[in-house]
Each structure stands twice: as structure tokens, then as C-alpha cells.
N, C-alpha and C. Protein backbone atom coordinates (compact mmCIF):
# COMPACT_ATOMS: atom_id res chain seq x y z
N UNK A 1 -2.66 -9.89 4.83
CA UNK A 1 -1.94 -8.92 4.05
C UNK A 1 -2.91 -8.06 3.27
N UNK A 2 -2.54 -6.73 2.77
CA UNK A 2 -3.07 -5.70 2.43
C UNK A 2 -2.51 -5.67 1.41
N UNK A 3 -3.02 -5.11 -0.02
CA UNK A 3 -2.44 -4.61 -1.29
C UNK A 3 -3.10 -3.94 -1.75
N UNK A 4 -2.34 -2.61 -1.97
CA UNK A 4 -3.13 -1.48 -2.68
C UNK A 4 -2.95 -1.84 -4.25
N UNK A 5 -3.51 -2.40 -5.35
CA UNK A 5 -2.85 -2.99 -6.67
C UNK A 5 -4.11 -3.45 -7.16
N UNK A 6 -4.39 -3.63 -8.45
CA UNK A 6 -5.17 -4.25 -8.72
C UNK A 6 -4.76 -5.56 -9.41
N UNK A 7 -3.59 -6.23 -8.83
CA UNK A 7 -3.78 -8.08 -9.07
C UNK A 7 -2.36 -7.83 -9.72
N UNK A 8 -1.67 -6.98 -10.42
CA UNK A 8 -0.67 -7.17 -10.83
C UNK A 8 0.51 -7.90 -10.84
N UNK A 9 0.68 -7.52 -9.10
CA UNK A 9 1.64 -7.69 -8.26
C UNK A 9 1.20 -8.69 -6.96
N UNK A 10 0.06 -8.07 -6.76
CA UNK A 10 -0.66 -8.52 -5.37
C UNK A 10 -0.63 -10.14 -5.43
N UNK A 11 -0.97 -10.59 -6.34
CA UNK A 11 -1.28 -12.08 -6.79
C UNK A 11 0.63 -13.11 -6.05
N UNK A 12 1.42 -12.14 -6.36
CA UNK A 12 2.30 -12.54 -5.46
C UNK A 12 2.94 -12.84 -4.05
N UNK A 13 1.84 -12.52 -3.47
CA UNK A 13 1.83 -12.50 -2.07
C UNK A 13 0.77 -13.14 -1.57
N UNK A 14 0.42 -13.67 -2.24
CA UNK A 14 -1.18 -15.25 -2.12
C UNK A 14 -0.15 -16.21 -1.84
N UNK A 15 -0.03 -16.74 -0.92
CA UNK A 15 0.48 -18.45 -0.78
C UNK A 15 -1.22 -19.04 -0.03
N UNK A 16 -0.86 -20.11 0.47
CA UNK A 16 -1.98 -21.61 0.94
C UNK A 16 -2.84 -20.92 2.15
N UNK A 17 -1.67 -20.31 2.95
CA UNK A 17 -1.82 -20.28 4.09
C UNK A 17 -2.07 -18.86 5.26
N UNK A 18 -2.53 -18.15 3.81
CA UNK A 18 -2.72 -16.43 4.17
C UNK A 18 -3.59 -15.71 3.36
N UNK A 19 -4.30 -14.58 3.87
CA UNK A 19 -5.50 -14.13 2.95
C UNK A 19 -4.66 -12.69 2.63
N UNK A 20 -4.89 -12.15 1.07
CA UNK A 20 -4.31 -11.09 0.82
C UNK A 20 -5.69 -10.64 0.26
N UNK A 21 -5.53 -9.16 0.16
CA UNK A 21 -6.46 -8.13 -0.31
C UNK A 21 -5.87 -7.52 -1.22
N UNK A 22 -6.87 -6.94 -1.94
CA UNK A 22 -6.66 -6.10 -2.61
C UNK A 22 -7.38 -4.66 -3.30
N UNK A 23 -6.70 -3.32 -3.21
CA UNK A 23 -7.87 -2.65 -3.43
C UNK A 23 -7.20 -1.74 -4.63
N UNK A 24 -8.44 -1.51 -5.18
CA UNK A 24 -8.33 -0.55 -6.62
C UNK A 24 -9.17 0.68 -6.25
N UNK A 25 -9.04 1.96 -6.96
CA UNK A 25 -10.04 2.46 -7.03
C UNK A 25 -11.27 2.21 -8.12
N UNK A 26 -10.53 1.74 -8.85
CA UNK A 26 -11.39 1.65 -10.76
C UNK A 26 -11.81 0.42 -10.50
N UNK A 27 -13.35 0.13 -10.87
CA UNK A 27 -13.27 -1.04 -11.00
C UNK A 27 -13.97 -1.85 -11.95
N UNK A 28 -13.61 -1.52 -13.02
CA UNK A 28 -13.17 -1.73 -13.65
C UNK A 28 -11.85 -2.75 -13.79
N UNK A 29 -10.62 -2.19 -13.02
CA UNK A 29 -9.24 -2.79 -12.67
C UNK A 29 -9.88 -4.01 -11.69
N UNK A 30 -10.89 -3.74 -10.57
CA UNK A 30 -10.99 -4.86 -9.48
C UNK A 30 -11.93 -6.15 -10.35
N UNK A 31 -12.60 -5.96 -11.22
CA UNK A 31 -13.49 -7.19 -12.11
C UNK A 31 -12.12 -7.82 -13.10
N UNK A 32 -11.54 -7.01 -13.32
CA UNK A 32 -9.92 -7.98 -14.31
C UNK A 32 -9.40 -8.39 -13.25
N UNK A 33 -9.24 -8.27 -11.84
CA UNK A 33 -8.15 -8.67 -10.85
C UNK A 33 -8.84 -9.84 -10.26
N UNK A 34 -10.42 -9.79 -10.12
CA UNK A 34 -11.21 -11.00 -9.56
C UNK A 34 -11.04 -12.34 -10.54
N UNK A 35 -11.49 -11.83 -12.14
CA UNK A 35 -11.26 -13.32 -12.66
C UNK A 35 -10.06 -13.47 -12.81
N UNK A 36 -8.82 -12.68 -12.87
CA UNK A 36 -7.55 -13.17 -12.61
C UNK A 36 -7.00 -14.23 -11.67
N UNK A 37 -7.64 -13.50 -10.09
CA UNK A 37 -6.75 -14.30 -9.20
C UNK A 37 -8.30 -14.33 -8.28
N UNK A 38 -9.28 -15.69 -8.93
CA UNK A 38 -10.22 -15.87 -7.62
C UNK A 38 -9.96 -15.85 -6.22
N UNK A 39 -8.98 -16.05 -5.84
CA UNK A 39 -8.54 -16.94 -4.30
C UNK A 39 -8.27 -15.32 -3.77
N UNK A 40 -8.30 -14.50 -4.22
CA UNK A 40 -8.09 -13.01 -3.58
C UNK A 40 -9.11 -12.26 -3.46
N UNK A 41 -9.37 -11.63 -2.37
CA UNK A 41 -10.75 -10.59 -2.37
C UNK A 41 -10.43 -9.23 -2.76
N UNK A 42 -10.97 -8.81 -3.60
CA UNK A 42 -10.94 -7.66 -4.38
C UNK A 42 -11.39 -6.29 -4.11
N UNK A 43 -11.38 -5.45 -3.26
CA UNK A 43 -12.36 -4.37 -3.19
C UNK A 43 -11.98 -2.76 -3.50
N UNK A 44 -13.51 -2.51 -4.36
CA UNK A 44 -12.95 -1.26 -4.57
C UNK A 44 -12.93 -0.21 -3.79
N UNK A 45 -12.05 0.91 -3.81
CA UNK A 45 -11.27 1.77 -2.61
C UNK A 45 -10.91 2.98 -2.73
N UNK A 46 -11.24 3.83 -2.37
CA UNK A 46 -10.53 5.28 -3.03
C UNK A 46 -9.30 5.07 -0.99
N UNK A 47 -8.31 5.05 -1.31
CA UNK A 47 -7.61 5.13 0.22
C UNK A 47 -7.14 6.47 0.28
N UNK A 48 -7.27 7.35 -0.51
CA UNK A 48 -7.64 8.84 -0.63
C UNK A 48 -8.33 9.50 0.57
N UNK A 49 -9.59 8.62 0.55
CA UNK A 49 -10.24 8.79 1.61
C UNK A 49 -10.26 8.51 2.76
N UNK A 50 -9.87 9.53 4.20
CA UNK A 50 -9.61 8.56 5.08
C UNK A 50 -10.83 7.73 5.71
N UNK A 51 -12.07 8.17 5.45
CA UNK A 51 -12.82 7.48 5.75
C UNK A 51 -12.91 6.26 5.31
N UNK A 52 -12.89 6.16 4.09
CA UNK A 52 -13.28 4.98 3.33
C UNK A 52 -12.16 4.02 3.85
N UNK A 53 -10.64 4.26 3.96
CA UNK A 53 -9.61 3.71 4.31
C UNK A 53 -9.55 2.83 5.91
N UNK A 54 -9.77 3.98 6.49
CA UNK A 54 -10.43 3.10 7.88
C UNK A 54 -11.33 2.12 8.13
N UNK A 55 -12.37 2.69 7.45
CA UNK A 55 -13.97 1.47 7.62
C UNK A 55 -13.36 0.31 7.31
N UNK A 56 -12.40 0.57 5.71
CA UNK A 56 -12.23 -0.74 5.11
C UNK A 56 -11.34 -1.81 6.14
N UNK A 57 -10.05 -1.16 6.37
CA UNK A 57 -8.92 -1.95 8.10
C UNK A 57 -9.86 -2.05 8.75
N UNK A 58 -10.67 -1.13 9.61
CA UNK A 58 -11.85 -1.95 10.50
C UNK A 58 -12.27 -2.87 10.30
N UNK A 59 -13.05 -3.07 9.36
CA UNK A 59 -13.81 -4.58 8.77
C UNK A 59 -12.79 -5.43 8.66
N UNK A 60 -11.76 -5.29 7.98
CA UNK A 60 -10.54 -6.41 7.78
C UNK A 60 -10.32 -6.93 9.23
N UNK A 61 -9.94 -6.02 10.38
CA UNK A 61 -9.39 -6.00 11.43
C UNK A 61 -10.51 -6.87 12.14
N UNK A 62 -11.41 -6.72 12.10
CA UNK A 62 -12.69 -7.64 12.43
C UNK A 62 -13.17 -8.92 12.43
N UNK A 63 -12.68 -9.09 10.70
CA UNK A 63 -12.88 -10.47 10.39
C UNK A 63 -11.35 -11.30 10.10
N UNK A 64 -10.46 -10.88 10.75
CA UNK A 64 -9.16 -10.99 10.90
C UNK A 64 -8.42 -10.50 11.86
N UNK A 65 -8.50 -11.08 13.23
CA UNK A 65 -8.52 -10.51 14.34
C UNK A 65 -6.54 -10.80 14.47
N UNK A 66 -6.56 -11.75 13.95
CA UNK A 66 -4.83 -11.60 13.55
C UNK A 66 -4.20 -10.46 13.19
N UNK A 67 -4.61 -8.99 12.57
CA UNK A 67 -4.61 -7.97 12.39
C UNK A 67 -3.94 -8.02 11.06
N UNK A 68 -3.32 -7.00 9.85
CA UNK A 68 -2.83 -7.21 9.07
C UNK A 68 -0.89 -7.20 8.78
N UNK A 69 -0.19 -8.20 8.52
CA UNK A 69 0.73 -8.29 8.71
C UNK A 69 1.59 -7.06 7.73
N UNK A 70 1.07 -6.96 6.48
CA UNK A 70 1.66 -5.58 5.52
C UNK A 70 0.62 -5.18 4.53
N UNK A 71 1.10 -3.73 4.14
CA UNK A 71 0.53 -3.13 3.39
C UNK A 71 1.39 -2.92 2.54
N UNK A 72 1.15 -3.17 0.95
CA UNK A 72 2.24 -2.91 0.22
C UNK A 72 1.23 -1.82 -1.29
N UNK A 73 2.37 -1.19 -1.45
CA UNK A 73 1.80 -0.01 -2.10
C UNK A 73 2.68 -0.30 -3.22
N UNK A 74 1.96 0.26 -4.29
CA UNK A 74 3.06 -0.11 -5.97
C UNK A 74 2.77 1.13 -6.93
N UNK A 75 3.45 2.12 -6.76
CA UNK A 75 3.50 2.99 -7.94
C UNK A 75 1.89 3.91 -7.67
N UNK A 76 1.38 4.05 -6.44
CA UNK A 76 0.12 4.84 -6.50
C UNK A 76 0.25 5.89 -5.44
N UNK A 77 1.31 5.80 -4.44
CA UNK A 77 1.35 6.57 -3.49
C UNK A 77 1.32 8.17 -3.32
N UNK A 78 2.51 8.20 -4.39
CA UNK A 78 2.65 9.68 -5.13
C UNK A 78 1.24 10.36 -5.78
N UNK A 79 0.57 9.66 -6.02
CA UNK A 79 -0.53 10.06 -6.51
C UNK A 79 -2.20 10.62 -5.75
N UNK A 80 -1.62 10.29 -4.45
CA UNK A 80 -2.58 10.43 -3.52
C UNK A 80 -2.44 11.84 -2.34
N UNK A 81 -3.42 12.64 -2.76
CA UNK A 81 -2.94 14.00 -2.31
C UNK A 81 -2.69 13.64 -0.79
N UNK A 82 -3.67 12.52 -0.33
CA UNK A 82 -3.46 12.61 1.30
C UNK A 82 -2.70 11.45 1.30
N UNK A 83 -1.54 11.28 0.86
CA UNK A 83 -0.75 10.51 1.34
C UNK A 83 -0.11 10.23 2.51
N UNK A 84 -0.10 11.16 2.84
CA UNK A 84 0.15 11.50 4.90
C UNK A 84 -0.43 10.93 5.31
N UNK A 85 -1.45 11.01 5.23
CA UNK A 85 -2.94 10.19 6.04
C UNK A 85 -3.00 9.37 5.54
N UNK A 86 -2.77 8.44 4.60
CA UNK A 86 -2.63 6.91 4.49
C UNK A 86 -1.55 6.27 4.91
N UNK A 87 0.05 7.08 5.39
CA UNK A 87 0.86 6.42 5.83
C UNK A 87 0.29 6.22 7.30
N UNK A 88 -0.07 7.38 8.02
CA UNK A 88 -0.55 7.59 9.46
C UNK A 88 -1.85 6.47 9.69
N UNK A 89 -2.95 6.03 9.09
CA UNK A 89 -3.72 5.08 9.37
C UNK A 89 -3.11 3.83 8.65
N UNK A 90 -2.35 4.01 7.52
CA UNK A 90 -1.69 2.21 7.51
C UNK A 90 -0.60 2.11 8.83
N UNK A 91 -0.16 3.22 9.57
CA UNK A 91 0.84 2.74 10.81
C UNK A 91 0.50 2.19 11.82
N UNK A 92 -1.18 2.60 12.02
CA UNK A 92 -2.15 2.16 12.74
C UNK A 92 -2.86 0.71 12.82
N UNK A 93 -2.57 0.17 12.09
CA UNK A 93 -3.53 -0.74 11.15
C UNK A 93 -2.51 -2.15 10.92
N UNK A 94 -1.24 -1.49 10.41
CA UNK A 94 -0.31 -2.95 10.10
C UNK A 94 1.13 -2.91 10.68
N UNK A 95 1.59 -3.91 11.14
CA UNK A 95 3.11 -4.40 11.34
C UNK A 95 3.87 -3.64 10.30
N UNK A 96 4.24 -3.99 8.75
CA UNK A 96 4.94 -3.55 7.93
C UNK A 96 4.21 -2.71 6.38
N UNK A 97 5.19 -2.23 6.44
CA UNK A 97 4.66 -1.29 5.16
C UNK A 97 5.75 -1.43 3.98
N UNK A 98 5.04 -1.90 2.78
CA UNK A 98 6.59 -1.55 1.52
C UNK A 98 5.39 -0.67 0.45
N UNK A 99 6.40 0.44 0.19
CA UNK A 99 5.75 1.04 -1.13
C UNK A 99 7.28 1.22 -1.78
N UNK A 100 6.60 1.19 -3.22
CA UNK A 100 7.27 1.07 -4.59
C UNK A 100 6.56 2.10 -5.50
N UNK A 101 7.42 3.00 -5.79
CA UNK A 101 7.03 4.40 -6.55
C UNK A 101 8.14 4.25 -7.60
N UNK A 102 7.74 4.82 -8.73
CA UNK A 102 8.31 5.38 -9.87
C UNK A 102 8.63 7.19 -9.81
N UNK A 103 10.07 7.83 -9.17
CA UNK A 103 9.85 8.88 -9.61
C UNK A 103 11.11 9.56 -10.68
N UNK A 104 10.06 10.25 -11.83
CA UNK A 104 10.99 10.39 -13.02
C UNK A 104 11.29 12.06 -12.70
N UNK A 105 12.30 12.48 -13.05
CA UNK A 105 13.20 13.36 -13.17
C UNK A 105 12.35 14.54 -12.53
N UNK A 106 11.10 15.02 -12.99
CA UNK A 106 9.79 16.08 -12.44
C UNK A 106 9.02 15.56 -12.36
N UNK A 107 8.87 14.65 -11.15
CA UNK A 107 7.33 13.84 -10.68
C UNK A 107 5.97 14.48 -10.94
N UNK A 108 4.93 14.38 -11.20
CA UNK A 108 3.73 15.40 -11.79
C UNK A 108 2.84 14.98 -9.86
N UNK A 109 2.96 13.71 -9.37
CA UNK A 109 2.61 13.41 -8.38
C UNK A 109 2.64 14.02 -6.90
N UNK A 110 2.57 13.86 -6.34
CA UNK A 110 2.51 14.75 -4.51
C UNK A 110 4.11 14.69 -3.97
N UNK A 111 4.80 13.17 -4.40
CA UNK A 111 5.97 12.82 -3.61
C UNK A 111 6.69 13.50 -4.93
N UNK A 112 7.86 14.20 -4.35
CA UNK A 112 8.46 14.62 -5.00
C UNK A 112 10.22 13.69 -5.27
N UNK A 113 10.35 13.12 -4.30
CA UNK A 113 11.96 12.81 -4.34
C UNK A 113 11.77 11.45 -3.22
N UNK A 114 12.78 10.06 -3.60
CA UNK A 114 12.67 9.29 -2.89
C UNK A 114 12.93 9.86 -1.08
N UNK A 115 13.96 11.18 -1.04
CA UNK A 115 13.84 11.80 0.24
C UNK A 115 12.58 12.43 0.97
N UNK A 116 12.15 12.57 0.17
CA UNK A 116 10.36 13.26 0.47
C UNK A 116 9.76 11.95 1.05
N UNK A 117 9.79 10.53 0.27
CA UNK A 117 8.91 9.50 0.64
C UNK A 117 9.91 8.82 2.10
N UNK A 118 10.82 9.23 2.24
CA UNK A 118 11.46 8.26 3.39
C UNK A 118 11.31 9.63 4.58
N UNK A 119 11.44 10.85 4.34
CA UNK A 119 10.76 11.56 5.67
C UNK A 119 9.65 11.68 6.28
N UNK A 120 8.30 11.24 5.19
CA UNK A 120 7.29 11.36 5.84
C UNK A 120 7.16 9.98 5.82
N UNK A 121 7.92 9.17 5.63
CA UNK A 121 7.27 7.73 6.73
C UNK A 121 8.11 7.43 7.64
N UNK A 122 8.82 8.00 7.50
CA UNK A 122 9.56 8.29 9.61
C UNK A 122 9.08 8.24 10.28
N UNK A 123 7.90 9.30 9.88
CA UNK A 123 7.19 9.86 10.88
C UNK A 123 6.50 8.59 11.66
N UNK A 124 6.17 7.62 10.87
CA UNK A 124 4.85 6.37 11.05
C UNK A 124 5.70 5.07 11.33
N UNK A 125 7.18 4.92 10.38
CA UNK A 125 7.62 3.74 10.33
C UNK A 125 8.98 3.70 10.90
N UNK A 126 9.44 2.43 11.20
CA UNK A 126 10.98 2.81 11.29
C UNK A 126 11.28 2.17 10.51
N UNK A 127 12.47 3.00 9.47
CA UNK A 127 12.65 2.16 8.32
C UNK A 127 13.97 1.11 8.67
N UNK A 128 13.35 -0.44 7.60
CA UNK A 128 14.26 -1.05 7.70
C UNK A 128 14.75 -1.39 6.65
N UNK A 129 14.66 -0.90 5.18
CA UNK A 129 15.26 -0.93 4.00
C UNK A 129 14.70 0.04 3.33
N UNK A 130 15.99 0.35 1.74
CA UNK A 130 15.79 1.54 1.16
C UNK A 130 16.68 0.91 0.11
N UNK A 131 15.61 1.00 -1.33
CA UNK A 131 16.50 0.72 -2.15
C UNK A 131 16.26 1.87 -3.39
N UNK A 132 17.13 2.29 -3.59
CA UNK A 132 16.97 3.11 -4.91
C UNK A 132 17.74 2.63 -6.10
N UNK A 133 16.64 2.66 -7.21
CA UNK A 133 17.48 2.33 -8.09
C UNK A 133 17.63 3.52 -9.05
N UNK A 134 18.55 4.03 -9.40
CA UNK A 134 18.75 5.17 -9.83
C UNK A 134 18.42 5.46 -11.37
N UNK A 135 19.06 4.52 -12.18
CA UNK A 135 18.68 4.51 -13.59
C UNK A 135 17.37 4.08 -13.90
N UNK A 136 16.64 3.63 -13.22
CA UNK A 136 14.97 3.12 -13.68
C UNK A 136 14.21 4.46 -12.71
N UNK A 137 15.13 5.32 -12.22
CA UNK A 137 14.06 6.38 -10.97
C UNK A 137 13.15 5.75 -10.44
N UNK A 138 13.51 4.74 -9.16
CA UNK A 138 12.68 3.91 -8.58
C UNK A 138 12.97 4.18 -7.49
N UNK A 139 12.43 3.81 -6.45
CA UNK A 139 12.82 3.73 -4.94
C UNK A 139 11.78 2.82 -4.27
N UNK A 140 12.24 1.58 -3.23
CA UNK A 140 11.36 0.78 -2.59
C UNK A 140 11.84 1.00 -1.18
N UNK A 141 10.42 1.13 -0.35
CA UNK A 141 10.86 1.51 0.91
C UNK A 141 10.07 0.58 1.48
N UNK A 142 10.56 -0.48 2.69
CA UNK A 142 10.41 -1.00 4.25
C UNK A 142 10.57 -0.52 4.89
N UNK A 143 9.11 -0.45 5.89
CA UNK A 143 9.36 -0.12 6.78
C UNK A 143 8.45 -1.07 7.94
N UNK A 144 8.67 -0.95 9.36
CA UNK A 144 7.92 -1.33 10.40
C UNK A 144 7.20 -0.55 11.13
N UNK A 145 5.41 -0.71 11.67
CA UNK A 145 5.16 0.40 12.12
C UNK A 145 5.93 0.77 13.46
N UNK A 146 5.56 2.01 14.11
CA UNK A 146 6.43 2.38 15.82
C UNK A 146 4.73 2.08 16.02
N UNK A 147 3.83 1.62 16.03
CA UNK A 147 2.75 2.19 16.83
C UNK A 147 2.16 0.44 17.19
N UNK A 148 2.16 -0.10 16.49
CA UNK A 148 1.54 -1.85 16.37
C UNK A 148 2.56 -3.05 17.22
């Protein structure tokens, strides 16, 4: 498993019998997430970049020939100008995808509307859940890749 987070959340998806990741850009955030949750590998990441984003699934994909089962995204997606290109190489890369965004009334971020975030991962995923919660301006989206 994949987690874009720095330990917040990610630390929830550690059981016995599975290796989760995790990447920050700050790290600052990845040295609080290491002595938090030793049993998790920590690395820092701009996934901004598609370069940097790839190398990093390559290497994973490498030393984890099982490939990665999900990528789960928490409140950073909107924030990433090439968000396109991280849905399009995480479709590449993993079985399932969940991201979890916060968007308030005039998002300052790239995604503008939980409809904005469920058309452009059409494109990559087929979705199999959608939850909005309306009074917290939240939206969590599942999806499966079409390409893996």
C-alpha cells in the first residue's frame, strides 16, 4: 500500500501482514511520521513531480513485485497543480485509489467541486464509491484502476 500522508492517517492501514508507505513532501512532517510509526517507511516526495512520482512506484514496484494494492490520498490532491498526472501514473501503478479532499464553499486549490474530482478520475478509474458529505464539504472517492 501507498499513502500520500505524513502518518496521520496512514498509520491506519499498517496491519502484521502488509508494508505501507508513506510520502510527504516536508520533511520535516516525514521525521514526526518515522518516530511515530517505526514499522512504516517514510519518504520524502514532491508527487507533483512526475518524475519524482514514477522513480519512486518503480523502486516500490521492484522491491515489491506484488505491485501496490492502493493509493490513498487525504486532503492534498486539490493542491497539486498536476493532479492529472498523478491520477494517470497512480492508474498505472495500483489496483485501487481512495482520495479524501476537503472542499469549502471557494476551494483556493486546483479541484474545484467534488464533480471536478470524480470526472477526472474517470478518466483513470472506474469508480466504485462516492461519498459526499455535504455539511463538513467533504467528498471521498473509490475507485479501481481500468489499466492494472
Amino acid at each position: 500500500m501507498l499513502a500520500v500522508a505524513r502518518g496521520a492517517l496512514t498509520h491506519l492501514l499498517k496491519k502484521n501482514n502488509n508494508k505501507v508507505f508513506g510520502t510527504d513532501i516536508s520533511s520535516t512532517a516525514i521525521k514526526r511520521a518515522e518516530a511515530r510509526y517505526p514499522d512504516i517507511d517514510f519518504f520524502e516526495l514532491d508527487v507533483n513531480s512526475e518524475e519524482q512520482f514514477n522513480n519512486f512506484l518503480a523502486e516500490v514496484n521492484v522491491s515489491h513485485p506484488e505491485g501496490v494494492d492502493l493509493i490513498f490520498s487525504s486532503e492534498t490532491l486539490s493542491y497539486l497543480d498536476q493532479y492529472a498526472n498523478f491520477l494517470r501514473i497512480a492508474s498505472l501503478n495500483c489496483k485501487f485509489i481512495m482520495i479524501s479532499l476537503y472542499l469549502p464553499e471557494n476551494p483556493i486549490g486546483f479541484i474545484k467541486s467534488p464533480e471536478h474530482l470524480e470526472l477526472e478520475m474517470k478518466k483513470y478509474f472506474d469508480i466504485l464509491e462516492v461519498v459526499y458529505i455535504k455539511k463538513l464539504r467533504s467528498v471521498i472517492v473509490f475507485g479501481k484502476s481500468m489499466k492494472v
